[in-house]
C-alpha atoms as a PDB file:
ATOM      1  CA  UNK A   1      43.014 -10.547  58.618  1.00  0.00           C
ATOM      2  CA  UNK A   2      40.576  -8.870  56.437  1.00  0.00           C
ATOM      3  CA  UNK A   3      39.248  -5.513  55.676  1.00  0.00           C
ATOM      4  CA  UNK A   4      36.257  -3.860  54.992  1.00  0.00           C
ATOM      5  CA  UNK A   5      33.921  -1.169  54.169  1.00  0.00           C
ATOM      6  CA  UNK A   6      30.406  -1.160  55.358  1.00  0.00           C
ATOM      7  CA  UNK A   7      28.246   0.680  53.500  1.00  0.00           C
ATOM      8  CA  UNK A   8      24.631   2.129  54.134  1.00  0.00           C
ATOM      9  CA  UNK A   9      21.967   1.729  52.844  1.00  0.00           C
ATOM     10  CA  UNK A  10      22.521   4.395  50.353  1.00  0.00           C
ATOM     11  CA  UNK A  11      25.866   2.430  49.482  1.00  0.00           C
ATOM     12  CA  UNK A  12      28.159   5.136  51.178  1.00  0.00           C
ATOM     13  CA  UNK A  13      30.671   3.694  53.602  1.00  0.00           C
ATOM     14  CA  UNK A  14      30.126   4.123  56.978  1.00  0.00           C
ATOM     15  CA  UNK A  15      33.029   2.376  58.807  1.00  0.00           C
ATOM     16  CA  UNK A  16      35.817   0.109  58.584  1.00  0.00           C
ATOM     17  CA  UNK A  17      36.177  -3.088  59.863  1.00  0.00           C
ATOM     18  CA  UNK A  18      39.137  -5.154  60.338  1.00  0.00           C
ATOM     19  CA  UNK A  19      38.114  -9.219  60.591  1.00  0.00           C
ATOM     20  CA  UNK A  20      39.924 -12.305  61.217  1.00  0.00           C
ATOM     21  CA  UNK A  21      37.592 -14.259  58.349  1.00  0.00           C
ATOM     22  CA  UNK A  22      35.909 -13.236  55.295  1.00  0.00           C
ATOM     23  CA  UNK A  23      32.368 -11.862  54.995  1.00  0.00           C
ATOM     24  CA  UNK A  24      29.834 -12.591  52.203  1.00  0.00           C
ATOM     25  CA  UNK A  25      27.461  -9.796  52.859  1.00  0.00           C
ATOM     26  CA  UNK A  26      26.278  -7.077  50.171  1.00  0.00           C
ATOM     27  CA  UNK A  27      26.881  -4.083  52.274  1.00  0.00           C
ATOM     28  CA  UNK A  28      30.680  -5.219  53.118  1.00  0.00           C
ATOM     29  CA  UNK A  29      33.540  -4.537  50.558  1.00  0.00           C
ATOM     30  CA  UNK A  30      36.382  -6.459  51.397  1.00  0.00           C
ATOM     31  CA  UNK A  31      39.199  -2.854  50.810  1.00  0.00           C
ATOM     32  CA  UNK A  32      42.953  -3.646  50.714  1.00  0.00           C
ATOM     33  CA  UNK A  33      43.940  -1.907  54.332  1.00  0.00           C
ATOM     34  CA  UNK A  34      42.539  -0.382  57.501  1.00  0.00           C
ATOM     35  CA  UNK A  35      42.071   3.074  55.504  1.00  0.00           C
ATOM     36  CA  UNK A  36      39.871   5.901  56.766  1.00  0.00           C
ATOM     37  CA  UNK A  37      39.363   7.408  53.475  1.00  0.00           C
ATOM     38  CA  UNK A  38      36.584   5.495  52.199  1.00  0.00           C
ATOM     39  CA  UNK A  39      34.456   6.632  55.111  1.00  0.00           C
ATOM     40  CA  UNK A  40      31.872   8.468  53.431  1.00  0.00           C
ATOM     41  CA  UNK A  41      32.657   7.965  49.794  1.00  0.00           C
ATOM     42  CA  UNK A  42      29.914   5.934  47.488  1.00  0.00           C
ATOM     43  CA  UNK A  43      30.753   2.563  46.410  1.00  0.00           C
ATOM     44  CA  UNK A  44      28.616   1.971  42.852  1.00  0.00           C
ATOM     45  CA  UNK A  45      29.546  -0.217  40.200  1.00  0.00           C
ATOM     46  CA  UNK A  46      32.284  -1.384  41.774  1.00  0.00           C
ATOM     47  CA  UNK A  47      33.922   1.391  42.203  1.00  0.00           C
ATOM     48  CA  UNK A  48      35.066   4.039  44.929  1.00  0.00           C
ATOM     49  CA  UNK A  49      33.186   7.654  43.964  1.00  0.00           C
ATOM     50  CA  UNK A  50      35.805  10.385  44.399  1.00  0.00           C
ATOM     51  CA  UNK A  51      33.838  13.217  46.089  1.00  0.00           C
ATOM     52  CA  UNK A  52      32.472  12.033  49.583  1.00  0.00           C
ATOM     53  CA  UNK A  53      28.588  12.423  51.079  1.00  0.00           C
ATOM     54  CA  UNK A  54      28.892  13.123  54.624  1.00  0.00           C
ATOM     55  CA  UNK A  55      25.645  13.247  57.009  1.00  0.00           C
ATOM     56  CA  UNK A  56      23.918  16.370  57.212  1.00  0.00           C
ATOM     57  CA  UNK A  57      22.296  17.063  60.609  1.00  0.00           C
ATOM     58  CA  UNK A  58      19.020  17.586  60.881  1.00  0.00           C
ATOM     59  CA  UNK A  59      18.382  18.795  64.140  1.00  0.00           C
ATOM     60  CA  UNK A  60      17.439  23.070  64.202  1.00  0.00           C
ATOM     61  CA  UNK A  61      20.182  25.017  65.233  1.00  0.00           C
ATOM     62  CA  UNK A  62      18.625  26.088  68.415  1.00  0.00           C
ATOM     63  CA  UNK A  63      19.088  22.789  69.556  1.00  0.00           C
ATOM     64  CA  UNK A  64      22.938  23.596  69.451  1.00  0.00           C
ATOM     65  CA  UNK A  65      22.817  27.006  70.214  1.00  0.00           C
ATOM     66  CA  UNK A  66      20.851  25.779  73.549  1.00  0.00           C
ATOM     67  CA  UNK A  67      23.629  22.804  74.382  1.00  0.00           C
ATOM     68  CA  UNK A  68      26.345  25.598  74.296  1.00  0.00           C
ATOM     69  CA  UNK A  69      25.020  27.577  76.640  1.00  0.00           C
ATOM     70  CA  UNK A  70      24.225  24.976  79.213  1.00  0.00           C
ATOM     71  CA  UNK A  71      27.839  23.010  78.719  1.00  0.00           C
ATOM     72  CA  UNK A  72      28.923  26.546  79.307  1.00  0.00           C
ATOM     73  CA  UNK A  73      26.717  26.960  82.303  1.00  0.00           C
ATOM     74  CA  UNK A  74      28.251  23.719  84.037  1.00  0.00           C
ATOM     75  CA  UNK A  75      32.009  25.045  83.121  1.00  0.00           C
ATOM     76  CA  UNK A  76      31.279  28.158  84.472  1.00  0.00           C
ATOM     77  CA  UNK A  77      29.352  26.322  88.265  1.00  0.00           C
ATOM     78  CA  UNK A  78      32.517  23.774  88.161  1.00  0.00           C
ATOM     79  CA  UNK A  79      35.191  26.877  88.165  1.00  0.00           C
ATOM     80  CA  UNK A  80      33.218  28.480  90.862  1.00  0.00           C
ATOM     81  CA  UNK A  81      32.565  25.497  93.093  1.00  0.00           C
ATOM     82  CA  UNK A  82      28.848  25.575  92.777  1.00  0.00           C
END
């Protein structure tokens, strides 16, 4: 079995992968394990950056705000029977 990284295109790593053959693609780094802590770190040069780059949402926080309410809207009909 193999491992990898897959990176973006902004070469930060995205997910791992675990393979039964090897790949030969640019955005897969073939890592030593099945380790979670490369998701979201930058792979330049050949090496592993330290500090990570995790996604910023984009979406206005009304958006949010207005999902809460109406997830707690359907908790509140289920506990009531409606």
């Amino acid at each position: 079995m193999k491992f990898y990284a897959e990176l973006n295109k902004n070469n930060i790593c995205t997910s791992i992968s675990q393979l039964s053959g090897e790949k030969n693609e640019p955005n897969m780094i073939e890592i030593s394990s099945l380790d979670s802590t490369y998701i979201w770190k930058k792979y330049e040069n050949g090496a592993w950056s330290i500090e990570t780059f995790e996604p910023q949402s984009t979406a206005p926080i009304v958006e949010f705000e207005q999902l809460r309410k109406d997830v707690d809207q359907l908790i509140i009909n289920n506990l009531m029977g409606v």
